[in-house]
C-alpha atoms as a PDB file:
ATOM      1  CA  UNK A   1       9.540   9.048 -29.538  1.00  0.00           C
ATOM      2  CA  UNK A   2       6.620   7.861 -28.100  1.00  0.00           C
ATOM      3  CA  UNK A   3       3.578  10.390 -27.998  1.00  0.00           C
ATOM      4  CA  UNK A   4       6.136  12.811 -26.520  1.00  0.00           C
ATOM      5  CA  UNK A   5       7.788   9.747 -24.332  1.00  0.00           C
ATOM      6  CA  UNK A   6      11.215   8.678 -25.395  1.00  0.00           C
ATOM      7  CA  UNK A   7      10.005   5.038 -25.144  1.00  0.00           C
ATOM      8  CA  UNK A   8       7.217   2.852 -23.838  1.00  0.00           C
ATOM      9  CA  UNK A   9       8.349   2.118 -20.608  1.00  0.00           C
ATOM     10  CA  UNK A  10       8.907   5.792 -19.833  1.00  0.00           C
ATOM     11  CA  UNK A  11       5.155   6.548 -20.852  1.00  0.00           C
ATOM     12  CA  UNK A  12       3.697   3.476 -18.951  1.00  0.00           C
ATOM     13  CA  UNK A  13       5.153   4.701 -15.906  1.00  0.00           C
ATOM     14  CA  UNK A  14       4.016   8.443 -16.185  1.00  0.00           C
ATOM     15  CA  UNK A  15       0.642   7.570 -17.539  1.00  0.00           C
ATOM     16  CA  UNK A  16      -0.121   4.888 -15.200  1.00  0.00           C
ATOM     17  CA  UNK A  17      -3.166   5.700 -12.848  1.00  0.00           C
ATOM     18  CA  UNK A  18      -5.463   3.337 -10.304  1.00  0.00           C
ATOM     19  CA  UNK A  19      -7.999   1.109 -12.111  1.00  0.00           C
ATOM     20  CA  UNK A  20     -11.179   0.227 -10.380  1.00  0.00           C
ATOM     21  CA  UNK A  21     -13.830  -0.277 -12.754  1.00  0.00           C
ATOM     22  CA  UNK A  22     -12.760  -3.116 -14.935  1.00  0.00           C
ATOM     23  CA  UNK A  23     -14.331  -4.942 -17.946  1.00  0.00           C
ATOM     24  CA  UNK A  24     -16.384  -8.350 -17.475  1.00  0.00           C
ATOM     25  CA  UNK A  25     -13.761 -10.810 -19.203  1.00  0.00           C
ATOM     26  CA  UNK A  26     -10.998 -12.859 -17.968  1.00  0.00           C
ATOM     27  CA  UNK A  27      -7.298 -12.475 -18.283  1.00  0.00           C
ATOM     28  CA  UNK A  28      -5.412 -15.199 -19.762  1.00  0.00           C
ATOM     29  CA  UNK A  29      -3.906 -17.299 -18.298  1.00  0.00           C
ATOM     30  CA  UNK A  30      -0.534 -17.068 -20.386  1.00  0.00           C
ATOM     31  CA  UNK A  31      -0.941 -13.084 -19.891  1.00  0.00           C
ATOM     32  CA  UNK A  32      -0.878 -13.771 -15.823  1.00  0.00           C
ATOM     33  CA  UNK A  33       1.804 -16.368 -16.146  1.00  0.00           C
ATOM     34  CA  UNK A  34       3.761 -13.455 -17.942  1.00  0.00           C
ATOM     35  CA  UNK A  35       2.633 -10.679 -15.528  1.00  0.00           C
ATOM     36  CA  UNK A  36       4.068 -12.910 -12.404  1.00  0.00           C
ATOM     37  CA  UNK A  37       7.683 -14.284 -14.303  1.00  0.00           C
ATOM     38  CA  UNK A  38       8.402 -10.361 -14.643  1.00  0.00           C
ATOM     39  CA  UNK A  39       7.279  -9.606 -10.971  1.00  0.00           C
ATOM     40  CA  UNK A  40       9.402 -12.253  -9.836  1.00  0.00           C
ATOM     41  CA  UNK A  41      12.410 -11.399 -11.297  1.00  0.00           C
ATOM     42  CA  UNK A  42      12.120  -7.711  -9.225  1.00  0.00           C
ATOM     43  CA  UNK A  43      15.184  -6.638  -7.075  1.00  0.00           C
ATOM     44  CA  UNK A  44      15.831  -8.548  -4.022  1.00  0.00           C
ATOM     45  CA  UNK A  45      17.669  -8.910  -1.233  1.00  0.00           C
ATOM     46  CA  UNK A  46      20.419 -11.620  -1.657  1.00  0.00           C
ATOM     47  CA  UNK A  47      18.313 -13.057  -3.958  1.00  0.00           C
ATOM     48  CA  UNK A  48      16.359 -14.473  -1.354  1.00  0.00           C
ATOM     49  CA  UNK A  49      13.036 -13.671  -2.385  1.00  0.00           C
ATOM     50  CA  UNK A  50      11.240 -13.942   0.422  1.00  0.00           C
ATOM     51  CA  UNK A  51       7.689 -13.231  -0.148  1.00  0.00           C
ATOM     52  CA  UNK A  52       4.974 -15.050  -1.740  1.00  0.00           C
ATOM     53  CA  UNK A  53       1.734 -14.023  -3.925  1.00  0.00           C
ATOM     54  CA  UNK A  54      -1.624 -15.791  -3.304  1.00  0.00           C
ATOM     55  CA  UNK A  55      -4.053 -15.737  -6.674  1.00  0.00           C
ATOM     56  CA  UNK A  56      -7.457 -15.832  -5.960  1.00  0.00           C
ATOM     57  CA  UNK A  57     -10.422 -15.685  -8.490  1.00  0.00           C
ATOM     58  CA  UNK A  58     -13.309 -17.082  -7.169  1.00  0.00           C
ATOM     59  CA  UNK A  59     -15.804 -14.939  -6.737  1.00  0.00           C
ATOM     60  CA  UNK A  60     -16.813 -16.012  -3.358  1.00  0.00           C
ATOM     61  CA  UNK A  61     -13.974 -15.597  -2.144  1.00  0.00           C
ATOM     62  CA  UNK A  62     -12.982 -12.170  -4.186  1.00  0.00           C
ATOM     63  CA  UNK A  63     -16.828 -10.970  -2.738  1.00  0.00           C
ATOM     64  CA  UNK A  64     -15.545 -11.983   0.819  1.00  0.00           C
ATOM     65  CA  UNK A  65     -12.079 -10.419   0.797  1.00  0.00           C
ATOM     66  CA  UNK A  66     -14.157  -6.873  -0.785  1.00  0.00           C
ATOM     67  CA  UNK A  67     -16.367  -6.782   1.987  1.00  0.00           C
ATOM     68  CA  UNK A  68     -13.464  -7.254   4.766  1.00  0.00           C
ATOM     69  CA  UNK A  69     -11.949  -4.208   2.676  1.00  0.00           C
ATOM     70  CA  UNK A  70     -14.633  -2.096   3.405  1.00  0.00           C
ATOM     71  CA  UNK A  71     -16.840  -2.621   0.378  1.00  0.00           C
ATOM     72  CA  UNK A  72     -14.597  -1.875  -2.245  1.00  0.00           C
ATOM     73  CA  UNK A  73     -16.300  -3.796  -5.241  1.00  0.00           C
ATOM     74  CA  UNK A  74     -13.516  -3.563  -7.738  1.00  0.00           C
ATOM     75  CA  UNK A  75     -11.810  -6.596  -6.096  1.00  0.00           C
ATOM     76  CA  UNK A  76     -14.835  -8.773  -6.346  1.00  0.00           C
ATOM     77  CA  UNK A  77     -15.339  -6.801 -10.187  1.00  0.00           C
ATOM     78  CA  UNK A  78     -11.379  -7.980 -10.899  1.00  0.00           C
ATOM     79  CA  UNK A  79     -10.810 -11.254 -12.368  1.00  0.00           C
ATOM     80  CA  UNK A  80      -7.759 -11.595 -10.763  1.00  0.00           C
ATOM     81  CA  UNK A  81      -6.466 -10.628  -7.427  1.00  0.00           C
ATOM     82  CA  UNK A  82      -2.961 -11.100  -6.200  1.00  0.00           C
ATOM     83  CA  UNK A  83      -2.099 -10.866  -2.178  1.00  0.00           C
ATOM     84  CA  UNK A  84       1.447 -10.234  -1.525  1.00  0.00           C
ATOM     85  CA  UNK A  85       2.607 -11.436   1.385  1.00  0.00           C
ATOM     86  CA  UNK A  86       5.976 -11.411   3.434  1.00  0.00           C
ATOM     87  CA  UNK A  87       7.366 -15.390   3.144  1.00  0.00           C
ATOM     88  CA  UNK A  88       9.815 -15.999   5.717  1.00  0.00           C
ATOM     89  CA  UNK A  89       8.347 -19.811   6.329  1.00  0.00           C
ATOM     90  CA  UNK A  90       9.437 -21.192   2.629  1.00  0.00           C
ATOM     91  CA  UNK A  91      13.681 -19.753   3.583  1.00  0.00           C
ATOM     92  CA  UNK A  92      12.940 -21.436   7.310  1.00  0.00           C
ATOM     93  CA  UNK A  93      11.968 -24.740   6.029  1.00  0.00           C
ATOM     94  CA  UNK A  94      14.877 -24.814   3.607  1.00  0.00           C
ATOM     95  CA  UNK A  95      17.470 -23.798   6.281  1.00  0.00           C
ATOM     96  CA  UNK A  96      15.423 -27.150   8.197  1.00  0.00           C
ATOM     97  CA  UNK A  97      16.419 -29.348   5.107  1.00  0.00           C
ATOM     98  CA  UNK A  98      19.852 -28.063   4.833  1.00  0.00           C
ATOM     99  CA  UNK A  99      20.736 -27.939   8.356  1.00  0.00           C
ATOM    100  CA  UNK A 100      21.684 -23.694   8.651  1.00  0.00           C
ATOM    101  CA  UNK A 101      21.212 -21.863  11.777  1.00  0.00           C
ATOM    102  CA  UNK A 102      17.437 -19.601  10.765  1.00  0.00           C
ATOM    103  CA  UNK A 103      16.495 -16.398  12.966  1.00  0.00           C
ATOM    104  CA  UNK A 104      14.829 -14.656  10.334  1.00  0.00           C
ATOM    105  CA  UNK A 105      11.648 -14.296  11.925  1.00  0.00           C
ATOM    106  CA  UNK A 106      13.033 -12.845  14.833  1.00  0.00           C
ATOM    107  CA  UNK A 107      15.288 -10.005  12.973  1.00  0.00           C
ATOM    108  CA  UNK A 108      14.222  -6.774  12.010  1.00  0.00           C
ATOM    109  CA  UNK A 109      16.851  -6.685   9.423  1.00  0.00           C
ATOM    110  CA  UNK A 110      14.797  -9.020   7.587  1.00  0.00           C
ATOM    111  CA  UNK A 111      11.775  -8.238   7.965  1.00  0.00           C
ATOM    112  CA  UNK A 112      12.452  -4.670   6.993  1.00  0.00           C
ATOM    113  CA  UNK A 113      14.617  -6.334   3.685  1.00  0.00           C
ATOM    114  CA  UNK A 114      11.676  -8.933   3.100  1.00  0.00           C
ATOM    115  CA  UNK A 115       8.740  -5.805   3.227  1.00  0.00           C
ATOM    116  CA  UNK A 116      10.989  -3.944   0.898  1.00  0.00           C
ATOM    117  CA  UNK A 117      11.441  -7.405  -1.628  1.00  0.00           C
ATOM    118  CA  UNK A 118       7.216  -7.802  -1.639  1.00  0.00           C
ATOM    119  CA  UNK A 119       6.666  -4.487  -2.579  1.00  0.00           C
ATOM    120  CA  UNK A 120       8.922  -4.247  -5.592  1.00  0.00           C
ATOM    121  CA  UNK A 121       8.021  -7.359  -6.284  1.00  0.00           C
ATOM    122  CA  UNK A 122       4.140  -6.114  -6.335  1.00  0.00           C
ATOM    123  CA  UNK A 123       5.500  -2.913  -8.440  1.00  0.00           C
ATOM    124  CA  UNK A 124       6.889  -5.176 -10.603  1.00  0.00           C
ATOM    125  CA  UNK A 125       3.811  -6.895 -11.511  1.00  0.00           C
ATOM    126  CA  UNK A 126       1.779  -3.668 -11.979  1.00  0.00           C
ATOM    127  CA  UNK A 127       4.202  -2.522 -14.632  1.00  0.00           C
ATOM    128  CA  UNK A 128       4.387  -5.857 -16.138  1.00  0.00           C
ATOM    129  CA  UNK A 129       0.416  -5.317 -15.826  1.00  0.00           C
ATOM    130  CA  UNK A 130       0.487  -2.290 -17.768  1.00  0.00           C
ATOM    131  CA  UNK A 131       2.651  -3.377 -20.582  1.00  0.00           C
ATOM    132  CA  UNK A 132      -0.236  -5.967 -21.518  1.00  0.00           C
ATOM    133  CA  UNK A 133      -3.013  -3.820 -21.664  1.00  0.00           C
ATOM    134  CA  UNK A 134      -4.124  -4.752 -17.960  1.00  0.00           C
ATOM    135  CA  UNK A 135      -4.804  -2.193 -15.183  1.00  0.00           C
ATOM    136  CA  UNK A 136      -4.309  -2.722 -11.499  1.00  0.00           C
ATOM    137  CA  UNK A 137      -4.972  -1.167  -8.378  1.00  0.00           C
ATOM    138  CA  UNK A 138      -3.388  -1.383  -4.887  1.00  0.00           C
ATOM    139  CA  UNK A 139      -5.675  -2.387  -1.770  1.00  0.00           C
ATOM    140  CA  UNK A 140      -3.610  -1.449   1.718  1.00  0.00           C
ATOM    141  CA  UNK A 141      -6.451  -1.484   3.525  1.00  0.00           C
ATOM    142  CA  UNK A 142      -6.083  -5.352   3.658  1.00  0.00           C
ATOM    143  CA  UNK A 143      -4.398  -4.368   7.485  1.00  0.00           C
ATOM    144  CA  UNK A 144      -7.620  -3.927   9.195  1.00  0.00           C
ATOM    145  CA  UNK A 145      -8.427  -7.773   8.195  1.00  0.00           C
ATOM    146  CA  UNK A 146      -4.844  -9.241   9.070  1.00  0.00           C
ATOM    147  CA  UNK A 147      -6.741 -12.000  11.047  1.00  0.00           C
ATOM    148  CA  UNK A 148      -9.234 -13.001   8.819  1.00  0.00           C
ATOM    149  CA  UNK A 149      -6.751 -12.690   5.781  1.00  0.00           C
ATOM    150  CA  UNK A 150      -4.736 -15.322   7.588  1.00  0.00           C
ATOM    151  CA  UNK A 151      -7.210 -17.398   8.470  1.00  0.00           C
ATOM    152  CA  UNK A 152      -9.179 -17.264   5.063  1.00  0.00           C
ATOM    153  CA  UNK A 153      -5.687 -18.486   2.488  1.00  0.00           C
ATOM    154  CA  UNK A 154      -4.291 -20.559   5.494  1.00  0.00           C
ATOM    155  CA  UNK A 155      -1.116 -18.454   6.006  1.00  0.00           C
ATOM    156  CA  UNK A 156       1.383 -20.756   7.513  1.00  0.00           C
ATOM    157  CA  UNK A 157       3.991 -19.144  10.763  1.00  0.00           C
ATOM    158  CA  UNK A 158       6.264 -17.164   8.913  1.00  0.00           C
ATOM    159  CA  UNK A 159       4.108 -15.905   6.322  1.00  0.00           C
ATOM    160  CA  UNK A 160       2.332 -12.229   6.623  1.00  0.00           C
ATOM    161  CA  UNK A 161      -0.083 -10.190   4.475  1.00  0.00           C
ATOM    162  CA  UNK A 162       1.475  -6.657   3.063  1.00  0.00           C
ATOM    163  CA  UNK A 163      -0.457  -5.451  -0.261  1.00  0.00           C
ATOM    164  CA  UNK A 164      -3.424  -6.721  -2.183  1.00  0.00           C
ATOM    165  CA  UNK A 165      -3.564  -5.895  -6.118  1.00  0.00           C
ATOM    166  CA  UNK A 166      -6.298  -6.224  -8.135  1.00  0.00           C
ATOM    167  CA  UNK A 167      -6.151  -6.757 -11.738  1.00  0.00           C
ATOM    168  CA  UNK A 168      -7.746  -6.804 -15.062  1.00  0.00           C
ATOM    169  CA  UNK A 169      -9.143  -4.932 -18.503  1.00  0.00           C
ATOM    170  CA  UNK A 170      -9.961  -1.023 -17.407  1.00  0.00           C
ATOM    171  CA  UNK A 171     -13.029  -0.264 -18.881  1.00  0.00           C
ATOM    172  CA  UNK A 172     -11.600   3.008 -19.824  1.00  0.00           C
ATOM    173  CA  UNK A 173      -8.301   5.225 -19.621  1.00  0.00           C
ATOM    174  CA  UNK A 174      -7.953   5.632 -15.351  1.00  0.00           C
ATOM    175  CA  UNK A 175      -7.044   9.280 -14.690  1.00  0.00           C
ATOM    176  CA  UNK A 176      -3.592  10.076 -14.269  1.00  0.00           C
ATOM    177  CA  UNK A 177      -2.939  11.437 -11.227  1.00  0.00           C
ATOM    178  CA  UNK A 178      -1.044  14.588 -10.359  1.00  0.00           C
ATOM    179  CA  UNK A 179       2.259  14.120  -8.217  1.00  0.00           C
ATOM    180  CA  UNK A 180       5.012  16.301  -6.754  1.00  0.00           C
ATOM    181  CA  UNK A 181       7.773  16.342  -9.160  1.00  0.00           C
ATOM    182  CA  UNK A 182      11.345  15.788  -8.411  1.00  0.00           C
ATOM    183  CA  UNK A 183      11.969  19.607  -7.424  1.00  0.00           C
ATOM    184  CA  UNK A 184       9.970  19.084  -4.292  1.00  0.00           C
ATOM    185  CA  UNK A 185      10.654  15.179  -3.815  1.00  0.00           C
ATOM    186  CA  UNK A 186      14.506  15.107  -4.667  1.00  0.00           C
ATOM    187  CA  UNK A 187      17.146  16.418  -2.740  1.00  0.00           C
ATOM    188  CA  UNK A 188      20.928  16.893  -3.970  1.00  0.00           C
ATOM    189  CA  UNK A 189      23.738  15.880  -1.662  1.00  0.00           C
ATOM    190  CA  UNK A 190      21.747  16.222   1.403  1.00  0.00           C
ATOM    191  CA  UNK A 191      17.958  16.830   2.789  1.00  0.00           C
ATOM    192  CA  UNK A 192      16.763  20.795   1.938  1.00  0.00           C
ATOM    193  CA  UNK A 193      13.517  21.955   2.711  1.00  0.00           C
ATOM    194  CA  UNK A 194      11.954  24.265   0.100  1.00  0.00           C
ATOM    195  CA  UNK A 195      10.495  27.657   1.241  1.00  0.00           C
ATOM    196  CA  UNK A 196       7.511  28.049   3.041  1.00  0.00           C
ATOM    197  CA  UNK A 197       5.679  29.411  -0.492  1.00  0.00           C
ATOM    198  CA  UNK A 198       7.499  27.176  -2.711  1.00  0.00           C
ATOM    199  CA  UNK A 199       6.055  23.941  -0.442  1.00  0.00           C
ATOM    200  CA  UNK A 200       2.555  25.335  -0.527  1.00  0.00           C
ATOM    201  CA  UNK A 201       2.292  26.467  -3.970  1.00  0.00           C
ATOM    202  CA  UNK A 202       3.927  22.779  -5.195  1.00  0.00           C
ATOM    203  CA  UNK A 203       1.075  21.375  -3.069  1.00  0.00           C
ATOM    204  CA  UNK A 204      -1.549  23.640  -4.588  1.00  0.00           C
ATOM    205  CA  UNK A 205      -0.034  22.485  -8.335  1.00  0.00           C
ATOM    206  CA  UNK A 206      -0.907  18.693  -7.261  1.00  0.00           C
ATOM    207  CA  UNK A 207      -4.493  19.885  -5.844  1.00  0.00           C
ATOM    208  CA  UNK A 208      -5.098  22.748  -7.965  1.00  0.00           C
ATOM    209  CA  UNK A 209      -8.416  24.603  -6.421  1.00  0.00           C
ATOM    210  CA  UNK A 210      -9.089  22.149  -4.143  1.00  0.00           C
ATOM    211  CA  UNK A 211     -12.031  23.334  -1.673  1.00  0.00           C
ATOM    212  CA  UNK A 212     -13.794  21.296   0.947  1.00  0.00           C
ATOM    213  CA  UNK A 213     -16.801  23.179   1.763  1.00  0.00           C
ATOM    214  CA  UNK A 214     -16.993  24.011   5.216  1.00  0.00           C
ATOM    215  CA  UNK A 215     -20.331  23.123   7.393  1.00  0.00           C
ATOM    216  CA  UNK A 216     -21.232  22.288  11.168  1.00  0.00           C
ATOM    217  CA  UNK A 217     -20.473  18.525  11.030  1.00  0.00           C
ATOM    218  CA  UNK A 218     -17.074  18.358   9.385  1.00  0.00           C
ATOM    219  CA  UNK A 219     -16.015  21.599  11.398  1.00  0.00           C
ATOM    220  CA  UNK A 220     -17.774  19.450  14.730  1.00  0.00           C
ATOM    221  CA  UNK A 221     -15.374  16.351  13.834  1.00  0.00           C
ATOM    222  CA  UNK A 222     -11.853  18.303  12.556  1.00  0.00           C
ATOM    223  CA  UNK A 223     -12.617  19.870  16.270  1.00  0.00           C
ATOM    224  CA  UNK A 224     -12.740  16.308  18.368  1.00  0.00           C
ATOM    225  CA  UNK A 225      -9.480  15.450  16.056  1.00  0.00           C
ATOM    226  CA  UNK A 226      -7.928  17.874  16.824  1.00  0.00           C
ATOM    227  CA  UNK A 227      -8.624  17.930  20.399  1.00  0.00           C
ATOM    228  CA  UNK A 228      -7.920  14.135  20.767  1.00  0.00           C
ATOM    229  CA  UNK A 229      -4.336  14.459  19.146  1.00  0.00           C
ATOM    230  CA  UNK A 230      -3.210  18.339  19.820  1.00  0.00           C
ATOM    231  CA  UNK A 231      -5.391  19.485  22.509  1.00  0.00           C
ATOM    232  CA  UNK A 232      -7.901  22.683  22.683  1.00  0.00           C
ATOM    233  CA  UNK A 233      -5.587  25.646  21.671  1.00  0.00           C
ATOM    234  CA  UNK A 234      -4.374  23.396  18.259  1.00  0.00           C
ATOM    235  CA  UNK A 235      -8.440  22.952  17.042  1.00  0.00           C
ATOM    236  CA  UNK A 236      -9.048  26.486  18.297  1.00  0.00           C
ATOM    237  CA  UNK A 237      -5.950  27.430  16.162  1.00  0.00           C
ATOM    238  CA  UNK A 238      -7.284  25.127  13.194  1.00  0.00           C
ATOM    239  CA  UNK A 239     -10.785  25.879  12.874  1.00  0.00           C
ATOM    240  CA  UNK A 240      -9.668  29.767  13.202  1.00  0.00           C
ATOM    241  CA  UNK A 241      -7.767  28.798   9.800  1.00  0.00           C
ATOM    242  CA  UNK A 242     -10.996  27.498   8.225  1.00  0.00           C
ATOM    243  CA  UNK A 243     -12.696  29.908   8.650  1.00  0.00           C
ATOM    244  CA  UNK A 244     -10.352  32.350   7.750  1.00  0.00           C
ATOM    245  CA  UNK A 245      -9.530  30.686   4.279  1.00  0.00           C
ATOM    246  CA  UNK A 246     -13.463  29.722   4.156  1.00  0.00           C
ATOM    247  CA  UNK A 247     -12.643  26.053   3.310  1.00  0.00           C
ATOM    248  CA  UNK A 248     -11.241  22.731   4.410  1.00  0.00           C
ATOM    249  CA  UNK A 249      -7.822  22.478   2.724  1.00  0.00           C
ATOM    250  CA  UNK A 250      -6.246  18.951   1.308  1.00  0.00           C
ATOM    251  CA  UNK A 251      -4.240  18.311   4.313  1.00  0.00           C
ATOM    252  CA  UNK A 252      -7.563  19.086   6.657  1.00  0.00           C
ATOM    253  CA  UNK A 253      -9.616  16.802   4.847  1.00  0.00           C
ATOM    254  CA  UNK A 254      -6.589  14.127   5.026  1.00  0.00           C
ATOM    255  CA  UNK A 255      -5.960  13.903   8.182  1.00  0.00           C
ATOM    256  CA  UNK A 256      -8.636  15.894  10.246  1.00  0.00           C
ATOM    257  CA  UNK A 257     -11.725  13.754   8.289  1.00  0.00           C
ATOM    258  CA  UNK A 258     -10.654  11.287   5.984  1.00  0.00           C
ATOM    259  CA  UNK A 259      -6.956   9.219   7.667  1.00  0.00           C
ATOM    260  CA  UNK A 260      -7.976  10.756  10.659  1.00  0.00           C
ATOM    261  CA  UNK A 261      -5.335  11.464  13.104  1.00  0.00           C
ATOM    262  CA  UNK A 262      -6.886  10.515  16.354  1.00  0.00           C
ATOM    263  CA  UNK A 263      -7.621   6.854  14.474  1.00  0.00           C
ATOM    264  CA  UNK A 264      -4.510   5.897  12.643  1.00  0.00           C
ATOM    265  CA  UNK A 265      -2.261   5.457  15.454  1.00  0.00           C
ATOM    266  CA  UNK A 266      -4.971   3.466  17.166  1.00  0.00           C
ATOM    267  CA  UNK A 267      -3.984  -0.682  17.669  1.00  0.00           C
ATOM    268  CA  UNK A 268      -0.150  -0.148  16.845  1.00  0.00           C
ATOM    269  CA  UNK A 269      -0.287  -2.567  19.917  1.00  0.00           C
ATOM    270  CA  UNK A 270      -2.564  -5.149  17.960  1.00  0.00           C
ATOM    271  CA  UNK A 271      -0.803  -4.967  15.165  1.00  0.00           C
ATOM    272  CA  UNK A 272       2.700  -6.363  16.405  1.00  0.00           C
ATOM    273  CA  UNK A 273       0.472  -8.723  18.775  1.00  0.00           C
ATOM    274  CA  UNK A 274      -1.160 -10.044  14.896  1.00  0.00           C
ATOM    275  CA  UNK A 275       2.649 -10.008  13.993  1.00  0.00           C
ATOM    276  CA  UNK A 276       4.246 -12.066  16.817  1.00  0.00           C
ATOM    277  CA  UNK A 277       1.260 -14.377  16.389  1.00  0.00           C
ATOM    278  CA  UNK A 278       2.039 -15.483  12.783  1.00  0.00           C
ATOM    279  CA  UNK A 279       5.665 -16.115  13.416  1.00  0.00           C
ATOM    280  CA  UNK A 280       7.101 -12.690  13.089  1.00  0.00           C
ATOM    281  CA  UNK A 281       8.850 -10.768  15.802  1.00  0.00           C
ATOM    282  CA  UNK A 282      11.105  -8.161  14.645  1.00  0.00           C
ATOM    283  CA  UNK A 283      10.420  -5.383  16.656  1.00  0.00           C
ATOM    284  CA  UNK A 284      11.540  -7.714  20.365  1.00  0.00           C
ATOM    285  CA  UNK A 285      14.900  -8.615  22.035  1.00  0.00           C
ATOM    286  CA  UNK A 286      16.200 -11.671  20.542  1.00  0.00           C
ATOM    287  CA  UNK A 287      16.430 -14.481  22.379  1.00  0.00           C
ATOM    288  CA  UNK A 288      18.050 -17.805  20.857  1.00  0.00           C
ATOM    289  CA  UNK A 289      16.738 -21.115  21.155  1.00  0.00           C
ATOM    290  CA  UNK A 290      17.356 -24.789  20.831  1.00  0.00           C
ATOM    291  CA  UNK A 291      16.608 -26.720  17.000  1.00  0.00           C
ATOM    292  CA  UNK A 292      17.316 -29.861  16.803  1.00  0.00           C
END
């Protein structure tokens, strides 16, 4: 046993928790080449492995990508970040070399296999992370700087951002997170949804006294959510809640303030257009053409 884990993997993966404040040394470079030979040898689709992992480190650059993300300063603080991106160009120019008929690009099929591959692959390297003492943390909001992204590591046709992890020494123990557990989460045979209580108190066990307090500017904004996605009678019915309960719940903070609901579906448009101009068009009618 392993402080009450029945072995080390077990405990990595239960104690495992975001790291964004990391210590002011590099990793080396035999500890990343070990980190990426595990990642790389995740699950994958016919053993295709179609994705590929861009490792940056210059500080420039790490400053750049931080402020496209919004600010965060852990990725510029990280000495190493990793972007893993969908790689359907490196399987096209090999079908080129080898002479095989290639419509990858154009299949949904694939693309949904290939965004599956990246991300265990990126899992992959986060445990592998873990087991030598590093901490990581996950960046999605790379998708609101596709473009630049692109543009920035000279992404070739074929090749898409997904995930962006950043890596090094925490400078302490992160936090470990609370999570549903498999009695909510798991379901035997076939889907069953728990009772109305059960749901809400598993909820409250994950956000135990969670409170939001409640004044004229957040109530102002869950109101023009609301309005914009469910109409007048749904933020009449939700800020009657409120102010019922005397509080912003979790799920009112998540998606009436903080993913706000009215904003997230927003560019679904753009981001297919960004799609079908790198190469990728899984989500249109396929249409065959000539290669000589």
């Amino acid at each position: 046993m392993t402080d009450n884990h029945p072995n080390d993997t077990i405990r990595l993966m239960l104690e495992r928790g975001s790291v964004r404040n990391f210590e002011d040394r590099p990793i080396p470079p035999e500890i990343i080449r070990q980190v990426l030979e595990a990642g790389t040898h995740a699950a994958t689709g016919g053993n295709l492995q179609p994705y590929s992992i861009i490792q940056f480190e210059d500080q420039e650059v790490k400053q750049k990508v931080a402020d496209l993300c919004g600010g965060q300063q852990f990725i510029a603080q990280a000495p190493v970040n990793l972007l893993f991106c969908i790689d359907l160009h490196r399987l096209d120019r090999w079908a080129v070399l080898q002479v095989a008929p290639f419509t990858a690009t154009q299949s949904f099929r694939h693309f949904w296999v290939s965004f599956q591959d990246t991300i265990i692959c990126a899992q992959s390297v986060c445990t592998a992370a873990d087991a030598m003492g590093l901490g990581s943390c996950y960046v999605a909001s790379i998708l609101e700087c596709f473009p630049e992204l692109i543009t920035m590591f000279e992404l070739p046709k074929g090749v898409f951002p997904v995930v962006l992890v950043s890596l090094g020494y925490p400078k302490m123990r992160p936090k470990i997170a609370r999570k549903l557990g498999p009695e909510i989460v798991v379901h035997h045979e076939k889907y069953h949804d728990p009772e109305d209580g059960d749901l809400l108190a598993a909820f409250e066990a994950k956000y135990p006294g969670y409170r939001l307090e409640v004044n004229e500017e957040r109530l102002a904004e869950i109101r023009k959510v609301c309005e914009e996605v469910h109409g007048m009678e749904f933020a009449d019915l939700c800020l009657a809640r409120i102010q019922e309960q005397g509080f912003i719940s979790v799920i009112q903070r998540y998606y009436g303030l903080h993913y706000s609901a009215n904003y997230m579906p927003l560019g679904n448009d753009e981001f297919v257009r960004i799609l079908e101009e790198q190469g990728l068009s899984p989500f249109k009618v396929f249409e065959p053409s000539r290669r000589e």
